[in-house]
Protein backbone atom coordinates (compact mmCIF):
# COMPACT_ATOMS: atom_id res chain seq x y z
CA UNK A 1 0.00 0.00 0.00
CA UNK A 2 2.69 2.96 0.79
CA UNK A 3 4.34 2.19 -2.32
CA UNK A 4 1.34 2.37 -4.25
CA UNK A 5 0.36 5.65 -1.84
CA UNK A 6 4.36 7.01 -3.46
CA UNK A 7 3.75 6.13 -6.91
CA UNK A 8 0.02 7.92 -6.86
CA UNK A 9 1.95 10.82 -5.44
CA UNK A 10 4.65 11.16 -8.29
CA UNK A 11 1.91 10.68 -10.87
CA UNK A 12 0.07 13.83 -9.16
CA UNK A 13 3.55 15.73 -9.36
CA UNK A 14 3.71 14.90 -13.17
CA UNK A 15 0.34 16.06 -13.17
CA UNK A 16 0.78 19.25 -11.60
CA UNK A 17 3.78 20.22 -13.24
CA UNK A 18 2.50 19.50 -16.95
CA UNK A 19 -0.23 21.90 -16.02
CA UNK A 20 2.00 24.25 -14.93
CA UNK A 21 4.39 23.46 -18.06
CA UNK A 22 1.03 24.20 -20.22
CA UNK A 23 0.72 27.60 -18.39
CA UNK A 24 4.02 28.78 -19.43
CA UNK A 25 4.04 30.17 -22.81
CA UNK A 26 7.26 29.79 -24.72
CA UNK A 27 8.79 32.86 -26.83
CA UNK A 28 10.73 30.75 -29.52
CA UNK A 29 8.13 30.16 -31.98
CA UNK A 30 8.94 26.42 -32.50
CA UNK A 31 5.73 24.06 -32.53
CA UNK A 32 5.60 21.11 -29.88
CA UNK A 33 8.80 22.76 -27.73
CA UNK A 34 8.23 22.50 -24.16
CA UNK A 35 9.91 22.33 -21.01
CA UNK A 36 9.43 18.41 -20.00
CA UNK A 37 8.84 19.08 -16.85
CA UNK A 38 6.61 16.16 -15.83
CA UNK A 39 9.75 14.04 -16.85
CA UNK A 40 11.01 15.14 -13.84
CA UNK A 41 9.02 12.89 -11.82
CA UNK A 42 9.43 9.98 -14.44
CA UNK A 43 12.92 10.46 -13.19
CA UNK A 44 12.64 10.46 -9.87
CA UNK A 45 10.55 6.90 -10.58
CA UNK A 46 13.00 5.36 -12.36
CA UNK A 47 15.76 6.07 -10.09
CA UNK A 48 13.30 5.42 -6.75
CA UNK A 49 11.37 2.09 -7.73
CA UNK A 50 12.42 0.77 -11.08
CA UNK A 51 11.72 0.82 -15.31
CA UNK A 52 8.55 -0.88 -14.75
CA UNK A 53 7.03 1.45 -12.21
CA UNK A 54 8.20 4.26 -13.90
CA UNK A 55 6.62 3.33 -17.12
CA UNK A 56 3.43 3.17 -15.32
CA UNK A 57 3.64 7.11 -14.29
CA UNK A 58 4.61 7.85 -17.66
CA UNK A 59 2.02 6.01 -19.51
CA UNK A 60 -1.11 7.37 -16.71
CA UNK A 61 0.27 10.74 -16.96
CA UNK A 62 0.53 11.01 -20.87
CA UNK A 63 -3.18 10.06 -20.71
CA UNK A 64 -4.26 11.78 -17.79
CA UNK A 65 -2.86 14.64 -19.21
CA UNK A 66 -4.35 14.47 -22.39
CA UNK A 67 -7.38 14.24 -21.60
CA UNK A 68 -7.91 16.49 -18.99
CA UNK A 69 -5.86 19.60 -20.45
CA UNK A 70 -5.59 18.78 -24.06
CA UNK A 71 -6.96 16.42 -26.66
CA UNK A 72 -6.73 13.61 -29.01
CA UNK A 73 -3.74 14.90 -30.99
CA UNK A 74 -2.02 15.65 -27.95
CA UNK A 75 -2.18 12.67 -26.64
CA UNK A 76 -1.22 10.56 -29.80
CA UNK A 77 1.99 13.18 -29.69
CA UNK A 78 2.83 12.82 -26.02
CA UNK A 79 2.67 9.15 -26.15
CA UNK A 80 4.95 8.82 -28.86
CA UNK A 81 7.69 11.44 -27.62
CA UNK A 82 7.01 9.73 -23.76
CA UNK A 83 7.54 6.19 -25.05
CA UNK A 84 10.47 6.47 -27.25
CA UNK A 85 12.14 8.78 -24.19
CA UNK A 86 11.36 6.12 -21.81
CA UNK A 87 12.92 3.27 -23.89
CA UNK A 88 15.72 5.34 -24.48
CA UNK A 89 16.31 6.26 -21.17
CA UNK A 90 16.19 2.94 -19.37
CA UNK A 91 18.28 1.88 -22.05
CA UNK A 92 20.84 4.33 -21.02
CA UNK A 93 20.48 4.14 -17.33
CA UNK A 94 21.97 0.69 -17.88
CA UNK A 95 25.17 1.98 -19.11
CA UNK A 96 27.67 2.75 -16.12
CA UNK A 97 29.05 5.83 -17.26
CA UNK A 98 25.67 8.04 -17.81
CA UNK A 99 24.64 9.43 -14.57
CA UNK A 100 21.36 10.36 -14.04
CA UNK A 101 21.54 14.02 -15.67
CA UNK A 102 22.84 11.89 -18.95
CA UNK A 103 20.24 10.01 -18.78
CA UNK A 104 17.15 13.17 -19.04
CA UNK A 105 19.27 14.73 -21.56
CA UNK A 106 19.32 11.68 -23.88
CA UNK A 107 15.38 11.26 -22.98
CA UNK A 108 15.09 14.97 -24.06
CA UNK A 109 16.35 14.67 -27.52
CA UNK A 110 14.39 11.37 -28.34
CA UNK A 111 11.13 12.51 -26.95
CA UNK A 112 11.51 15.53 -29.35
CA UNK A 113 12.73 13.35 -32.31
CA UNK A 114 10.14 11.08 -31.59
CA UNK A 115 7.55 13.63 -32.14
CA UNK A 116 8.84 15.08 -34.92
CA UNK A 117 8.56 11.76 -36.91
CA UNK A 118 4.98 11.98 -35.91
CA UNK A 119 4.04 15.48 -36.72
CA UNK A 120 6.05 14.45 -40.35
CA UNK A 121 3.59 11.52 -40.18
CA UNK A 122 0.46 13.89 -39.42
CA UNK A 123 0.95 16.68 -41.97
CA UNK A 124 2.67 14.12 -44.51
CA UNK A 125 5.69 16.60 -45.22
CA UNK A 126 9.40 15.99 -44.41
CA UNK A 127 9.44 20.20 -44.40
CA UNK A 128 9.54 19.79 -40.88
CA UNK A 129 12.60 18.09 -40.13
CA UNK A 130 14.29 21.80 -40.15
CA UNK A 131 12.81 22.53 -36.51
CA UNK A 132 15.30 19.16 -35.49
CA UNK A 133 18.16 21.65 -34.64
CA UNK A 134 16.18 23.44 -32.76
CA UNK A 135 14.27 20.27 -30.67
CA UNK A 136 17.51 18.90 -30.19
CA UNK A 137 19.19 22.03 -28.74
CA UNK A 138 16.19 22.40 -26.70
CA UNK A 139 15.79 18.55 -25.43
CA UNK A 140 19.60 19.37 -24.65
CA UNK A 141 18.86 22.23 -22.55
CA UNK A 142 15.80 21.09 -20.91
CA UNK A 143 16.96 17.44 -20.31
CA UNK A 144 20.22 19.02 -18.43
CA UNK A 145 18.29 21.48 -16.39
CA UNK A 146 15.58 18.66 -15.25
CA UNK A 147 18.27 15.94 -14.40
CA UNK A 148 20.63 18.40 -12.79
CA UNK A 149 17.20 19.01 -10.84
CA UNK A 150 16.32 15.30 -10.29
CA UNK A 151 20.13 14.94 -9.04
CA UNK A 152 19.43 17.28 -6.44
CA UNK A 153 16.07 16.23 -5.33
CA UNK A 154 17.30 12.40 -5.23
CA UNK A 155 19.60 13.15 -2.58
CA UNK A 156 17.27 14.69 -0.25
CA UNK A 157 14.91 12.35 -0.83
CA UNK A 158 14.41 10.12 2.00
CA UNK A 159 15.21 6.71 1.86
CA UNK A 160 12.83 4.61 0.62
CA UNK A 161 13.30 0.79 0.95
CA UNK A 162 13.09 -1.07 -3.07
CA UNK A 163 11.21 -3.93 -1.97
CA UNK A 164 7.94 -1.72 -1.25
């Protein structure tokens, strides 16, 4: 039961902080950019309780999300760009020398390349494949900023045991 309580709490504090990432309007003109900030508590998941518990939070909050502060074609975006970050990160996470900050950044870049191949998909035009710089600088930045965060929030977590 507590580790079910902890797991319903990080999927809240994906929640909240998607709504609060669709409250912030970016200046840069680039369709689909974002912040990521709910991957911060995907994160914090994967690092707390394990792949498969973290792809749980990611999967509920892509659709929670969705539907309650967006729509179809968000969703069908957000799952793409979640699920291709997710296999990418665990996939990196097993590697000894990324640390955790290496890990968001690489999730950054495929979530955006992942939903770039969609929205070339959607509109059925490769045109957009010249706003890839610009996702990829982006996931960069973002991905640092969030795992330099999740570093930092990791070790004041408190301890919890892994056989919750």
């Amino acid at each position: 039961m507590k580790k079910t309580a902890l797991l319903s709490m990080l999927l809240a504090f994906a929640l909240i902080l998607g709504y609060v990432e669709a409250l912030i309007p970016l200046p840069f003109g680039v369709p689909g950019m974002k912040l990521g900030l709910p991957n911060l508590a995907v994160l914090i998941t994967m690092y707390r309780f394990g792949s498969k518990e973290a792809l749980t939070v990611n999967v509920a909050r892509v659709f929670l999300s969705g539907f309650l502060f967006g729509n179809l074609s968000a969703v069908l975006y957000s799952f793409s760009g979640a699920l291709v970050s997710f296999l990418v990160m665990m996939a990196i996470k097993r590697l000894p020398c990324f640390s955790i900050t290496g890990v968001s950044v690489a999730g950054g870049t495929a979530h955006n390349c992942a939903q770039l191949v969609v929205a070339m998909l959607v509109v059925q035009t490769y045109q957009t494949i010249y706003y890839l710089p610009f996702l990829l600088i982006s996931g960069c930045i973002t991905g640092l900023c969030l795992g330099l965060t999740a570093g930092q929030v990791m070790k004041r977590l408190p301890a919890w045991r892994s056989d919750l």
